[in-house]
PDB file of N, CA and C in Angstrom:
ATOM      1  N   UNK A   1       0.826  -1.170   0.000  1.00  0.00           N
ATOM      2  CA  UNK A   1       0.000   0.000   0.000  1.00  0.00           C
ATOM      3  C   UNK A   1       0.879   1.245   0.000  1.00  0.00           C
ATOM      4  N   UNK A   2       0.479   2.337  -0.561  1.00  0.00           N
ATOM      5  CA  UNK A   2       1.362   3.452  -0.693  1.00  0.00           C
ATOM      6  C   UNK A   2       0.511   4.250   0.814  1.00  0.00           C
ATOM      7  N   UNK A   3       1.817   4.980   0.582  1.00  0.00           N
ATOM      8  CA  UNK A   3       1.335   6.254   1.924  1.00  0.00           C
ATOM      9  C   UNK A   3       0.906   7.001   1.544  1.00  0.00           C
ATOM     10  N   UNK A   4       0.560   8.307   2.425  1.00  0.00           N
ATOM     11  CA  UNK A   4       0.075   9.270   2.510  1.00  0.00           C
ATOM     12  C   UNK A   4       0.956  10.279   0.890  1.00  0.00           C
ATOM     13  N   UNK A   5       1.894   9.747   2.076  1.00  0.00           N
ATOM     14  CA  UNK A   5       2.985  10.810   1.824  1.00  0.00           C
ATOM     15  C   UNK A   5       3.397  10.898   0.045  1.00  0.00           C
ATOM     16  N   UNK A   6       3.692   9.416  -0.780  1.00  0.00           N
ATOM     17  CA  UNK A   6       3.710   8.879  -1.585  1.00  0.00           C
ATOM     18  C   UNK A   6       2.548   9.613  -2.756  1.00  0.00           C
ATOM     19  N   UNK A   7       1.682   9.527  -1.997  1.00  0.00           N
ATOM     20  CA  UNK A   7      -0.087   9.605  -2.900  1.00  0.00           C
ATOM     21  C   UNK A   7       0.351  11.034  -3.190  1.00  0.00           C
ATOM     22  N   UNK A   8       0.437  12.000  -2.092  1.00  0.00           N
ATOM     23  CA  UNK A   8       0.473  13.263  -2.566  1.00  0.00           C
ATOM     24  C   UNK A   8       1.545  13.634  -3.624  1.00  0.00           C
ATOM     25  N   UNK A   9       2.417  13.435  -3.091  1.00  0.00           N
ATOM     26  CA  UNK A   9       3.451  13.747  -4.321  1.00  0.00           C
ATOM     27  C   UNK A   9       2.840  13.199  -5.710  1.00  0.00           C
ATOM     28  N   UNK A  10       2.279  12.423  -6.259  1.00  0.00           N
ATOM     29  CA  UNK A  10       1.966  12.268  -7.528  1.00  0.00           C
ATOM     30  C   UNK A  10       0.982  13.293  -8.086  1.00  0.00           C
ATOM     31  N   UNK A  11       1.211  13.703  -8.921  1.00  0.00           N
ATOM     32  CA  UNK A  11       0.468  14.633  -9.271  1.00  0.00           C
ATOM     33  C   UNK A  11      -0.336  13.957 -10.544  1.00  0.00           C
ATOM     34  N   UNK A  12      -1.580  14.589 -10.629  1.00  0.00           N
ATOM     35  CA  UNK A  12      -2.734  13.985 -11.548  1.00  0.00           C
ATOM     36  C   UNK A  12      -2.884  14.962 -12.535  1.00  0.00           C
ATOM     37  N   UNK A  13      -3.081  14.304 -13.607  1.00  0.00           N
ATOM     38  CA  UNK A  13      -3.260  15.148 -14.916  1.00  0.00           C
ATOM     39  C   UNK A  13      -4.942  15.334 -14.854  1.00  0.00           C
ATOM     40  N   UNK A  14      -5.282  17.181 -14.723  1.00  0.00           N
ATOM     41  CA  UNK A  14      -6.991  17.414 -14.701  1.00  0.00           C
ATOM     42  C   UNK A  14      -7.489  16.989 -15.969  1.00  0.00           C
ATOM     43  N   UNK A  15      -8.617  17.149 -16.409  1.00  0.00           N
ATOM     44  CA  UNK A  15      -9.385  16.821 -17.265  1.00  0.00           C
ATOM     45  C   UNK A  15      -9.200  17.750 -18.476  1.00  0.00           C
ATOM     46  N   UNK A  16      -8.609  18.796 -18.534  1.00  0.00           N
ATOM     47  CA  UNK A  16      -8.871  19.871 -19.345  1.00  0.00           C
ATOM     48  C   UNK A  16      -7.503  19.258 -20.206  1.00  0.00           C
ATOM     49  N   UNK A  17      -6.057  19.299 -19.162  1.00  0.00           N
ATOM     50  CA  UNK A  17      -5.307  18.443 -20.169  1.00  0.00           C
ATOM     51  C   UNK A  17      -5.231  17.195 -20.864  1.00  0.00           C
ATOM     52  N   UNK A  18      -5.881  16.870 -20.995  1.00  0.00           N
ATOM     53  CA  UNK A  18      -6.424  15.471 -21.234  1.00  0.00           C
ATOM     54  C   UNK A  18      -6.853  14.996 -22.242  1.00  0.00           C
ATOM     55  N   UNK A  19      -8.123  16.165 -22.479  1.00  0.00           N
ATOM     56  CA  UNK A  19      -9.082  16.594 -23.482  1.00  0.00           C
ATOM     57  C   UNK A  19      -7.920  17.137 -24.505  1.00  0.00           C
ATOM     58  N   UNK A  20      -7.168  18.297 -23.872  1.00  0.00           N
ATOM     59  CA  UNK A  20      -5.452  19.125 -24.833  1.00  0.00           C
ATOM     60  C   UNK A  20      -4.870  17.695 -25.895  1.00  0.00           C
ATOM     61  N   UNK A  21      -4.540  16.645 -24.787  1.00  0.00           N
ATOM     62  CA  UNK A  21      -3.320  16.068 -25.493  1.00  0.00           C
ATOM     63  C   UNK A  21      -4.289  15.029 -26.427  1.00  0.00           C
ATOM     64  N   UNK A  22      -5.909  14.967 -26.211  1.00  0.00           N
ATOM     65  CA  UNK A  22      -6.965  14.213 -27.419  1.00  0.00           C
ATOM     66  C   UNK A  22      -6.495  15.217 -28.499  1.00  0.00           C
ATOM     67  N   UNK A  23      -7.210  16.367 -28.724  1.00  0.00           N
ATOM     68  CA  UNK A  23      -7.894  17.289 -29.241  1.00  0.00           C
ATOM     69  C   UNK A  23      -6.144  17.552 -30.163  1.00  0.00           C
ATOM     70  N   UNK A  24      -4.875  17.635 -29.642  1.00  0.00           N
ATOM     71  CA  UNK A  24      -3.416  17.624 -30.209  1.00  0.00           C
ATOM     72  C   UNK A  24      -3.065  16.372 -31.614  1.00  0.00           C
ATOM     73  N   UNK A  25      -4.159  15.246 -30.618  1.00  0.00           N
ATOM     74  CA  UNK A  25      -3.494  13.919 -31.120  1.00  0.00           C
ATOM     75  C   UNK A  25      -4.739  13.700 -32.576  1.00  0.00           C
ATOM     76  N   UNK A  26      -5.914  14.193 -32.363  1.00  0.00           N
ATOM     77  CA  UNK A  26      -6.921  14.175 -33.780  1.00  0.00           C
ATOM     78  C   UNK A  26      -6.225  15.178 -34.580  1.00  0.00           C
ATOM     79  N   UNK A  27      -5.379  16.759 -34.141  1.00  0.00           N
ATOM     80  CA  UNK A  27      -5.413  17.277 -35.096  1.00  0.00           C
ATOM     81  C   UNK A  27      -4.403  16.927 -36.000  1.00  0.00           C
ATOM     82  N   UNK A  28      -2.857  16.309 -35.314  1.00  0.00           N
ATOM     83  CA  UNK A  28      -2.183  15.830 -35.851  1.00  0.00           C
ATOM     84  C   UNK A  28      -2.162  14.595 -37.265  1.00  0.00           C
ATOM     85  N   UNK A  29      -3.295  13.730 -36.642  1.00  0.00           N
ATOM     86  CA  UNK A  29      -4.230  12.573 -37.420  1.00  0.00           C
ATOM     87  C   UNK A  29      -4.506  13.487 -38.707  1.00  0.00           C
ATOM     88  N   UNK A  30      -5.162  15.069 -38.464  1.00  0.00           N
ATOM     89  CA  UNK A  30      -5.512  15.249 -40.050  1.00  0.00           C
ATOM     90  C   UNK A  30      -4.509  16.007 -40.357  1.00  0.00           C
ATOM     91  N   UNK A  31      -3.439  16.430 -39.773  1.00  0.00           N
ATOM     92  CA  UNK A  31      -2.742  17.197 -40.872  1.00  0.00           C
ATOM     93  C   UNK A  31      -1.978  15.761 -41.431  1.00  0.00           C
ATOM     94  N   UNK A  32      -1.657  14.817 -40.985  1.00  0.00           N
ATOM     95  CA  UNK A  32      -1.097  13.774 -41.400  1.00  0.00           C
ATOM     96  C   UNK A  32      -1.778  13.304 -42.681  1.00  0.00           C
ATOM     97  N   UNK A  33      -2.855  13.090 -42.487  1.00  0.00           N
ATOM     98  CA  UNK A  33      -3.982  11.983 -43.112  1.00  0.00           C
ATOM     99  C   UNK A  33      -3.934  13.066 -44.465  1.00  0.00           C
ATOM    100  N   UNK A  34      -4.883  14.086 -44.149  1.00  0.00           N
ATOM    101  CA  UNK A  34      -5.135  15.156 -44.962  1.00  0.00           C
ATOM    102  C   UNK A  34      -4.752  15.185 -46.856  1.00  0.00           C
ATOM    103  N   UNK A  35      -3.323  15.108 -46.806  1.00  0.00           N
ATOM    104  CA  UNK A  35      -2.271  15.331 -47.824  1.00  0.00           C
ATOM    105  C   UNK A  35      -2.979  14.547 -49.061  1.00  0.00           C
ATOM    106  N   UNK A  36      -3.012  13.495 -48.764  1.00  0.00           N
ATOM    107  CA  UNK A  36      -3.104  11.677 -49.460  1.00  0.00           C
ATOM    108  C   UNK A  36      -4.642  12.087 -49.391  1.00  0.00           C
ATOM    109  N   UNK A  37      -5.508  12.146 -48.358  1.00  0.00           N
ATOM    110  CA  UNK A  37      -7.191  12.006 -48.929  1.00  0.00           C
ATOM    111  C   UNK A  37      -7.514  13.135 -49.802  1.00  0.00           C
ATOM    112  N   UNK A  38      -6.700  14.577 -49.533  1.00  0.00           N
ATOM    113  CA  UNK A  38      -7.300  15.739 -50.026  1.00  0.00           C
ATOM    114  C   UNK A  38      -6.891  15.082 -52.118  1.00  0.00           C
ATOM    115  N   UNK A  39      -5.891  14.165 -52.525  1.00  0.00           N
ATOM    116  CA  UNK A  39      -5.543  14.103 -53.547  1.00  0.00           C
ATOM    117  C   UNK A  39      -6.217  12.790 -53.858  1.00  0.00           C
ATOM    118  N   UNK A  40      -6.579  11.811 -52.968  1.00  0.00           N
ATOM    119  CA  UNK A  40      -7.762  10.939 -53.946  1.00  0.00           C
ATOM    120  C   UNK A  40      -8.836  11.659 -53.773  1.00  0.00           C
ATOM    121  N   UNK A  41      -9.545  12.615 -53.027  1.00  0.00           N
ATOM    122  CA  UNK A  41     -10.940  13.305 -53.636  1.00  0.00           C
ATOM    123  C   UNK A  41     -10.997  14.015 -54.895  1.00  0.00           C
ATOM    124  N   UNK A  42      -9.547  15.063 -54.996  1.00  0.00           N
ATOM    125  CA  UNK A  42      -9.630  15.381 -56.134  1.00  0.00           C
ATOM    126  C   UNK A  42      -8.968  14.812 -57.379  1.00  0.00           C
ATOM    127  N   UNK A  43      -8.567  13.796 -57.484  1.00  0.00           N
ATOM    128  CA  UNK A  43      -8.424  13.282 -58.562  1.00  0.00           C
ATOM    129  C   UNK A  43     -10.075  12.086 -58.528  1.00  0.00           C
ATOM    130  N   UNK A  44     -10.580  11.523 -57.650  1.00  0.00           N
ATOM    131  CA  UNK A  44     -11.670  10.971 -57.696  1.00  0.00           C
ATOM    132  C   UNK A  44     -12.891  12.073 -58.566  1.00  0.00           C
ATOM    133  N   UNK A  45     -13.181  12.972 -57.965  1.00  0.00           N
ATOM    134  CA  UNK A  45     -13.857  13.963 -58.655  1.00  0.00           C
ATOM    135  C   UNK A  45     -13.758  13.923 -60.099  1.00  0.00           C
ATOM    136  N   UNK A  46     -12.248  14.262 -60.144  1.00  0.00           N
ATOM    137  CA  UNK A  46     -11.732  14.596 -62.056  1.00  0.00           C
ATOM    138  C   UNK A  46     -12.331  13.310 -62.855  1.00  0.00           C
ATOM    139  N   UNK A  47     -11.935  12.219 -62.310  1.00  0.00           N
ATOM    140  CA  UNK A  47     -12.011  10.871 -63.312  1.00  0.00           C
ATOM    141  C   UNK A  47     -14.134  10.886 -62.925  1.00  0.00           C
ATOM    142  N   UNK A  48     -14.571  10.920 -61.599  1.00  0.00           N
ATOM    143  CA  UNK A  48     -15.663  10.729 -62.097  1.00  0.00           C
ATOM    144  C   UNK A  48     -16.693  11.874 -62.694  1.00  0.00           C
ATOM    145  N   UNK A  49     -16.617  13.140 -62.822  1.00  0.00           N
ATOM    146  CA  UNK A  49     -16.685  13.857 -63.772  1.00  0.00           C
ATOM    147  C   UNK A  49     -16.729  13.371 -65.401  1.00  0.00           C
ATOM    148  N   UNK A  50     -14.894  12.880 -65.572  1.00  0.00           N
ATOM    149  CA  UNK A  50     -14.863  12.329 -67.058  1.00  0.00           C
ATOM    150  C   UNK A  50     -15.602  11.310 -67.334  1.00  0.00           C
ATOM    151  N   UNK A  51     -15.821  10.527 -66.467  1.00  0.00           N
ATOM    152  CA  UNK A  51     -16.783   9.161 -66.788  1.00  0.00           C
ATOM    153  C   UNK A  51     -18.457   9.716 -67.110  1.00  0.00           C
ATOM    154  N   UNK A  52     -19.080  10.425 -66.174  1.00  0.00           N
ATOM    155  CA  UNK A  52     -20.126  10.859 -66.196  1.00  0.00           C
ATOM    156  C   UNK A  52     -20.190  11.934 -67.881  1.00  0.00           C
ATOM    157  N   UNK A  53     -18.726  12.124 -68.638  1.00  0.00           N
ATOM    158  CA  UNK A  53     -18.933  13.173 -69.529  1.00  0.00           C
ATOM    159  C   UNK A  53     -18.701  12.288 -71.070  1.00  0.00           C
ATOM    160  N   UNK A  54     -17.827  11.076 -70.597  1.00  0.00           N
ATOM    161  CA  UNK A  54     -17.574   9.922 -71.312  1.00  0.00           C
ATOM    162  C   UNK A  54     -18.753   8.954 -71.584  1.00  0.00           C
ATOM    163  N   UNK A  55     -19.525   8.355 -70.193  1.00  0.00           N
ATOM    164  CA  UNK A  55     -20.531   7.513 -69.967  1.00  0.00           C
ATOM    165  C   UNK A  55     -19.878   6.234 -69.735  1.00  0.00           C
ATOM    166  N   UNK A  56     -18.755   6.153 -69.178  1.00  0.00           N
ATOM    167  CA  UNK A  56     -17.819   4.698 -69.128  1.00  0.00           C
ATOM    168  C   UNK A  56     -18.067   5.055 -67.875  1.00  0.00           C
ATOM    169  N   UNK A  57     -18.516   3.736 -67.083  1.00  0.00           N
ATOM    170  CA  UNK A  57     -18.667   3.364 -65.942  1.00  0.00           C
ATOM    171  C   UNK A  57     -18.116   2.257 -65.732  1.00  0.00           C
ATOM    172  N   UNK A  58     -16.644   2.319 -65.537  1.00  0.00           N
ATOM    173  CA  UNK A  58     -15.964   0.871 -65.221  1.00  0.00           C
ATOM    174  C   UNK A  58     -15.231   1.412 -63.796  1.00  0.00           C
ATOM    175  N   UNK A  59     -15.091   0.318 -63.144  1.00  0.00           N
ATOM    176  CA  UNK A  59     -14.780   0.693 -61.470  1.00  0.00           C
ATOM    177  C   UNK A  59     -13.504   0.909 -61.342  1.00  0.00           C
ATOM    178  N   UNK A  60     -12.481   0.123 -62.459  1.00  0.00           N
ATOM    179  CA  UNK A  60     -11.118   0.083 -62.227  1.00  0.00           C
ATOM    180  C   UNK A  60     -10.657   1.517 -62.554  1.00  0.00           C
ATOM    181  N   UNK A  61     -11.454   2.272 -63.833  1.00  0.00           N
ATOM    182  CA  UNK A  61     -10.772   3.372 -64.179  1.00  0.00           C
ATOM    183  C   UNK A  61     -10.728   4.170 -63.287  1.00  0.00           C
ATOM    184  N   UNK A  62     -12.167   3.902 -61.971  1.00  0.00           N
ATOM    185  CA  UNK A  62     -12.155   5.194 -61.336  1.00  0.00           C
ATOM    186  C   UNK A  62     -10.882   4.756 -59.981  1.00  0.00           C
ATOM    187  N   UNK A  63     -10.517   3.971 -59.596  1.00  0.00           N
ATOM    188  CA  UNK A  63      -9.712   3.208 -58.824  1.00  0.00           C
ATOM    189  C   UNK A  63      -8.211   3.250 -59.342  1.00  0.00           C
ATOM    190  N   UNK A  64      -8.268   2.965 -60.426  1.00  0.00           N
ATOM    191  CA  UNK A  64      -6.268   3.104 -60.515  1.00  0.00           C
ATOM    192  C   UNK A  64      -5.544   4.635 -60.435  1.00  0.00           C
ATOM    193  N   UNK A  65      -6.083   5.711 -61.185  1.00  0.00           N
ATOM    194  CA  UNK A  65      -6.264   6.811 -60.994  1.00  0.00           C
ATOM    195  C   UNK A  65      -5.637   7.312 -59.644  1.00  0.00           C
ATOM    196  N   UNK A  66      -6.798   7.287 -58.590  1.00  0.00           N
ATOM    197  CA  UNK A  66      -7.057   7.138 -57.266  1.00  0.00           C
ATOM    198  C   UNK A  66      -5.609   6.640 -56.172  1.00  0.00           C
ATOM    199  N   UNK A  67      -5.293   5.514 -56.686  1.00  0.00           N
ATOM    200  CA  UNK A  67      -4.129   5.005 -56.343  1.00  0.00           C
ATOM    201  C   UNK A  67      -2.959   5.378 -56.363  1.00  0.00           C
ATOM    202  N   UNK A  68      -2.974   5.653 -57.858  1.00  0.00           N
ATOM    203  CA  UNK A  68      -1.499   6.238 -58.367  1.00  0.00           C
ATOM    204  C   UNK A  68      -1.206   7.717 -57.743  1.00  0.00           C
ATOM    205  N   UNK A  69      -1.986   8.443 -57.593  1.00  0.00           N
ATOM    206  CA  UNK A  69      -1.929   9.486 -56.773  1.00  0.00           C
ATOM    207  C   UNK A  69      -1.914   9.488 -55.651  1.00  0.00           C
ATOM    208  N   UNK A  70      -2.548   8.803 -54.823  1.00  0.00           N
ATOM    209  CA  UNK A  70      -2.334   8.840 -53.429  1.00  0.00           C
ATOM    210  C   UNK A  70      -1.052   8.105 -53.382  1.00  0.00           C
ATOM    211  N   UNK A  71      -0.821   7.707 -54.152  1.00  0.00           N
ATOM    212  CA  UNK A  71       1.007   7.017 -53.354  1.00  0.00           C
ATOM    213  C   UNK A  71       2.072   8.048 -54.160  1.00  0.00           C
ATOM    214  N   UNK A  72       1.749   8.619 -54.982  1.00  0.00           N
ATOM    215  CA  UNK A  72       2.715   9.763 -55.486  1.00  0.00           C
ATOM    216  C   UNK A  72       3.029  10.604 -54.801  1.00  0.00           C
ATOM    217  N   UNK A  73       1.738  11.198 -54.156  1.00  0.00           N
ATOM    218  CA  UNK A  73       1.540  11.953 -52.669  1.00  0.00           C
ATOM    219  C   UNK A  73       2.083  11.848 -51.276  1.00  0.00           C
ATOM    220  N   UNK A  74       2.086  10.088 -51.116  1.00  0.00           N
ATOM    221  CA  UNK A  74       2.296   9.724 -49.866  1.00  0.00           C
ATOM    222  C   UNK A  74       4.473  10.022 -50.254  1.00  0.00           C
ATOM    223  N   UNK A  75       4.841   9.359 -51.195  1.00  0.00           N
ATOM    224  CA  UNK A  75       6.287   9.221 -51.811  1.00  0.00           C
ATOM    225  C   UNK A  75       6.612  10.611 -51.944  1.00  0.00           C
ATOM    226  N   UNK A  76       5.879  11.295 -52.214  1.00  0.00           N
ATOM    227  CA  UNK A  76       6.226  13.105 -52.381  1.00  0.00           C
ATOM    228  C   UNK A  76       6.983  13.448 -50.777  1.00  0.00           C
ATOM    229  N   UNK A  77       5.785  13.429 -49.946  1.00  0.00           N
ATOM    230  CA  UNK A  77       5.536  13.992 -48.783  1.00  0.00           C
ATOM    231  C   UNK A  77       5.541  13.177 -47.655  1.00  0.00           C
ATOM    232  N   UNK A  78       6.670  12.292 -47.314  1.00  0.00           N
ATOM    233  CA  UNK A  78       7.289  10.997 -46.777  1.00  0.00           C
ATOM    234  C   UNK A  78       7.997  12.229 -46.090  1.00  0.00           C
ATOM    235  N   UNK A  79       8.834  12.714 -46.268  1.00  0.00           N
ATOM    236  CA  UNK A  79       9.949  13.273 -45.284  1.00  0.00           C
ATOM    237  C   UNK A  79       8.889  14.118 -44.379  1.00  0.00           C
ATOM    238  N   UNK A  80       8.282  14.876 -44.980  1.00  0.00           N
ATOM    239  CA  UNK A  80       7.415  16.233 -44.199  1.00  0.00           C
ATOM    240  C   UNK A  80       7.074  15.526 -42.909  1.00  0.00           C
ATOM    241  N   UNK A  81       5.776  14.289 -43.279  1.00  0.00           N
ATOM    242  CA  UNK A  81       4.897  13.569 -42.500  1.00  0.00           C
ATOM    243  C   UNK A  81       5.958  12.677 -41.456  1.00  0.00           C
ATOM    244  N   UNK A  82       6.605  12.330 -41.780  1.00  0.00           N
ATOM    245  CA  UNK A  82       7.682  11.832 -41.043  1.00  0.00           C
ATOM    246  C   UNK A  82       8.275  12.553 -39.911  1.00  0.00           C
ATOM    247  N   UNK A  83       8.513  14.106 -40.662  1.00  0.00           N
ATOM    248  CA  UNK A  83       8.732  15.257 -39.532  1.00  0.00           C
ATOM    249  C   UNK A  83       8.044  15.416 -38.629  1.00  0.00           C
ATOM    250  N   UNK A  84       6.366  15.465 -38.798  1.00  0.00           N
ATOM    251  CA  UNK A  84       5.872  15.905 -38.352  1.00  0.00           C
ATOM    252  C   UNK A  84       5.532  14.952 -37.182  1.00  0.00           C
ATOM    253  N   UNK A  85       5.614  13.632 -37.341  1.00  0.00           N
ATOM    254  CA  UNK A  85       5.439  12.775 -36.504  1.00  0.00           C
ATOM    255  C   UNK A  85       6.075  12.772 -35.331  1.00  0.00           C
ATOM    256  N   UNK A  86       7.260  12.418 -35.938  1.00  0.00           N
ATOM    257  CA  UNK A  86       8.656  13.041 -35.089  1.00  0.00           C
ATOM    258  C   UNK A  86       8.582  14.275 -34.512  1.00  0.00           C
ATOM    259  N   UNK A  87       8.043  15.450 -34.230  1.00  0.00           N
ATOM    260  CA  UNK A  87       7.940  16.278 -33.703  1.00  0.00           C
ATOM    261  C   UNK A  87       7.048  16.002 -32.571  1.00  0.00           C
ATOM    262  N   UNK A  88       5.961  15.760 -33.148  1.00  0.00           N
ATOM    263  CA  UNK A  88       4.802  15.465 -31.943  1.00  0.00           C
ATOM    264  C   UNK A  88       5.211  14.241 -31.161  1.00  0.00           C
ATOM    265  N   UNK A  89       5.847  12.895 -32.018  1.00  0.00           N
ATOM    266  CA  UNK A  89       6.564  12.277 -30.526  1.00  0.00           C
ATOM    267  C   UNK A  89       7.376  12.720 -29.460  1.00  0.00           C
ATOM    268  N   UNK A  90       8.101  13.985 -30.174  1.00  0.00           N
ATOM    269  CA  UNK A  90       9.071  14.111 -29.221  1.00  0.00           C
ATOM    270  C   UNK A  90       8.560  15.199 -28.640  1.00  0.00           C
ATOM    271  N   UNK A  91       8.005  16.431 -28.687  1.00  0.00           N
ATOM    272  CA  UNK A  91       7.198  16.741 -28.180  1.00  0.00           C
ATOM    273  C   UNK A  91       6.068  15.912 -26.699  1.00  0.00           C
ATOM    274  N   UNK A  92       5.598  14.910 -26.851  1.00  0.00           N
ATOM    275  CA  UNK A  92       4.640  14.435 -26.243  1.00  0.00           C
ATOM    276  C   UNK A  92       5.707  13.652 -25.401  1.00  0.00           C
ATOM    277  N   UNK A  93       6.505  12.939 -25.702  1.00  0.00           N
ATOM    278  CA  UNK A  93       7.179  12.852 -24.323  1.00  0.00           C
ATOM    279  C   UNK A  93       8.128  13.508 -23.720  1.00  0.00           C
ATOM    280  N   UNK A  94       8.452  14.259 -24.299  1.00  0.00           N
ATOM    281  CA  UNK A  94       9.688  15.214 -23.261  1.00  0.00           C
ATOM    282  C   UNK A  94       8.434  16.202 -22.428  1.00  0.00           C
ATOM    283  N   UNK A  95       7.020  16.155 -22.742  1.00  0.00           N
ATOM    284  CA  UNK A  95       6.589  16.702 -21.756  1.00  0.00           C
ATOM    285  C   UNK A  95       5.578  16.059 -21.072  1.00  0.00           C
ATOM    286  N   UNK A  96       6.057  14.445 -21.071  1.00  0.00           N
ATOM    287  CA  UNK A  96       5.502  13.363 -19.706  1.00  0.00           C
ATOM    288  C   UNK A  96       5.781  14.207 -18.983  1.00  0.00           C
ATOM    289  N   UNK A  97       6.739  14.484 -17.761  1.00  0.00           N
ATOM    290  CA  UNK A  97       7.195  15.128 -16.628  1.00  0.00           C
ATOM    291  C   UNK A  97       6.002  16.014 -16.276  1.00  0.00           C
ATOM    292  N   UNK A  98       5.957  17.246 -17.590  1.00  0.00           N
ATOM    293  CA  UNK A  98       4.948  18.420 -16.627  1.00  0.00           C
ATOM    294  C   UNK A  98       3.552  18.022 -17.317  1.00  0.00           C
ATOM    295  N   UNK A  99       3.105  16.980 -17.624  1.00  0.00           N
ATOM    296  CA  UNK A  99       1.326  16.010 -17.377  1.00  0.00           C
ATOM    297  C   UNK A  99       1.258  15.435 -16.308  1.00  0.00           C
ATOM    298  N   UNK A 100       2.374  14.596 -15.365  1.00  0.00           N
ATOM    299  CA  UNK A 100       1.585  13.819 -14.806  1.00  0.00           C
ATOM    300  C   UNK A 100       2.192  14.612 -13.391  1.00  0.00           C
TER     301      UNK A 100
END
């Protein structure tokens, strides 16, 4: 059993930071995510546009498209997202100490 003495010294992270290091960790999720979906919507758009202007409704055309761009994107912007990760890890634990 811990003591008195023990208990107090730990300090508890309130609710408000809590909610901080959620509300840090979704926004990070979209600037991450963001890059790669914002470029299959708009290349999704373009090709289904052309199909709707063509009348070819085949699934692959609208799908390879789609692909090839989001990994051109992801291969573009590998170092950035990488950074950015790396920031917020290191960030988030060099400031364990002043959360808990």
């Amino acid at each position: 059993m811990a003591s008195k003495e023990t208990l107090a010294r730990i300090a508890h992270m309130n609710p408000q930071e809590a909610v901080d290091l959620g509300r840090e960790a979704l926004q990070m999720a979209l600037v991450i995510g963001a890059p790669v979906l914002i470029s299959g919507l708009v290349v999704g758009l373009a090709v289904g546009l052309l199909q709707a202007i063509t009348q070819v409704q085949e699934q692959t055309v609208s799908f390879v498209p789609k692909l090839v761009a989001m990994v051109l994107v992801v291969s573009l912007m590998l170092p950035w997202l990488i950074g950015q990760m790396v920031s917020y890890a290191h960030d988030l634990i060099t400031n364990i100490p002043n959360t808990l």
